[in-house]
Structures are given as C-alpha cells and as structure tokens.
Protein backbone atom coordinates (compact mmCIF):
# COMPACT_ATOMS: atom_id res chain seq x y z
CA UNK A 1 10.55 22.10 -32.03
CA UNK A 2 9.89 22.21 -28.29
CA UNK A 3 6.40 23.14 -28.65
CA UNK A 4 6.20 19.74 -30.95
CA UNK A 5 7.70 17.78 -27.97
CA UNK A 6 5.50 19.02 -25.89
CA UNK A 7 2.18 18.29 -28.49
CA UNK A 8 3.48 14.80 -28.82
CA UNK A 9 4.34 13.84 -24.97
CA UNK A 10 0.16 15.37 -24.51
CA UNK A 11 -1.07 13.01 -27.51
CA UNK A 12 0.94 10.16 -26.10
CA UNK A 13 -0.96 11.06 -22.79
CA UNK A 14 -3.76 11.27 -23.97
CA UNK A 15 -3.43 7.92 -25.81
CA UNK A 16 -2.13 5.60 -22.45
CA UNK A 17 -6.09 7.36 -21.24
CA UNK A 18 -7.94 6.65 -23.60
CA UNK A 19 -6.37 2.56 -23.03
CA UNK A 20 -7.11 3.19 -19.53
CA UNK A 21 -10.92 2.99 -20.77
CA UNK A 22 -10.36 -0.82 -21.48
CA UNK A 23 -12.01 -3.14 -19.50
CA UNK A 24 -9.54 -4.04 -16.84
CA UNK A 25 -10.18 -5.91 -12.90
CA UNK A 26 -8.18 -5.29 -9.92
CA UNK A 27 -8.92 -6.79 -6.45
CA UNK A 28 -7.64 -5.48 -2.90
CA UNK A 29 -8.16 -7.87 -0.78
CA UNK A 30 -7.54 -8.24 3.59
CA UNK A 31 -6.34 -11.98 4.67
CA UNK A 32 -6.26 -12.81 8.09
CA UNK A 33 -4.83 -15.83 10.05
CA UNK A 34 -7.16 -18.54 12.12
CA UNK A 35 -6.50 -16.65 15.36
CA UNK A 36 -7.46 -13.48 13.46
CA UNK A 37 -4.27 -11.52 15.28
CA UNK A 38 -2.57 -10.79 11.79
CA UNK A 39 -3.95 -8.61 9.09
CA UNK A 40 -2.77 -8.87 5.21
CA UNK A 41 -3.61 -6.40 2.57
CA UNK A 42 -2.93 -7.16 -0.59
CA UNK A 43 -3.96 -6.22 -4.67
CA UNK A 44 -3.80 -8.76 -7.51
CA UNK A 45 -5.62 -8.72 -10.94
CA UNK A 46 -6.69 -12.60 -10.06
CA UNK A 47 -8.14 -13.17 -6.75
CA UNK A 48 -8.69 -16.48 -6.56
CA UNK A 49 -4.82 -17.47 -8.13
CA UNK A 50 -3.27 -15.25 -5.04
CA UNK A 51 -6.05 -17.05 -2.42
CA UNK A 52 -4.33 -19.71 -3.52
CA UNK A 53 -0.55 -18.82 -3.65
CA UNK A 54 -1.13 -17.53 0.22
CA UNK A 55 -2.39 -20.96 0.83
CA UNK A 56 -0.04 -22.59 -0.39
CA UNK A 57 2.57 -20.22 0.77
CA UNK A 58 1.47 -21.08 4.67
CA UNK A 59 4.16 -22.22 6.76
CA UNK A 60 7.34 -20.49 4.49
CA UNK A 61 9.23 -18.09 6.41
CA UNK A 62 10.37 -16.38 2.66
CA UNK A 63 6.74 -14.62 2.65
CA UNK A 64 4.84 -12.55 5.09
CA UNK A 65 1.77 -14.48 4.18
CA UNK A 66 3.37 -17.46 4.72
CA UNK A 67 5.15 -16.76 8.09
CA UNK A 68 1.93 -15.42 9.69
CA UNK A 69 -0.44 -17.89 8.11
CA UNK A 70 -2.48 -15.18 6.28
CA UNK A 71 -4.86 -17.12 4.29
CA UNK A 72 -8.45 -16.62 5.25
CA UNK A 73 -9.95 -14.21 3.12
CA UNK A 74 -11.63 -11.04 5.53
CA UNK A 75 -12.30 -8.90 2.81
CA UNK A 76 -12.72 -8.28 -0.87
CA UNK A 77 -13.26 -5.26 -3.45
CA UNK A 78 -13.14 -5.49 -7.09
CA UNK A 79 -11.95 -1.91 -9.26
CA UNK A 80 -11.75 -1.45 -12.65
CA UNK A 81 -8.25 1.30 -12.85
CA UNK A 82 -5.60 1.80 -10.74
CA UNK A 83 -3.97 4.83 -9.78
C-alpha cells in the first residue's frame, strides 16, 4: 500500500511537470521613482496591467509603490516558468 502512495504522489508529480510545459509568461520587472533614489522589484504575469496599478497607486501611503512614487519602468525580463 505504501509503495502505491508513493507511485501515485510520483505520477501526480510528474503530471503538475508535464503542465509546467504549457505556454505560460512571467515578467520581473525594476520601477524606479523620477529622482531615481528608490528601487522597486516586482513579478506579475501582465506587465503592462501592474505599470499601470503602480501608476495609479502613486501618492497612497497603503503601497510601497505608491508611497515612494515607483512608477517608471528601469527594467524588464520576460520568463516562461517560475520556480
């Protein structure tokens, strides 16, 4: 019986791997503010949707982005899985 839990907790593995092989898109991205004296890093599956949530998050003192004025985009790298 053990040896069975053990086969099926491998196939079930196995099986959340061989999804990972969809096509998927991750971004990590580094915001800055104008004076460039704050950095932001960040990872969303929709870059331009978060751009825009920091922008319009400018100025709130809820979110780090918003408190530091972390909107200008620095940097920008696109990956398929995430670990």
């Amino acid at each position: 019986m053990f040896m069975n839990d053990l086969q099926y907790i491998h196939g079930a593995t196995e099986t959340k791997l061989k999804a990972m092989k969809k096509t998927y898109s991750f971004w990590v991205y580094i915001t800055t503010n104008p004076e460039r004296s704050t950095l932001y890093i960040g990872m969303t599956n929709n870059l331009i949707r978060r751009l825009v949530e920091h922008y319009m998050q400018r100025g709130t003192s809820e979110h780090f982005t918003g408190r530091y004025y972390c909107y200008s985009l620095v940097w920008c790298e696109w990956h398929q899985y995430v670990f």
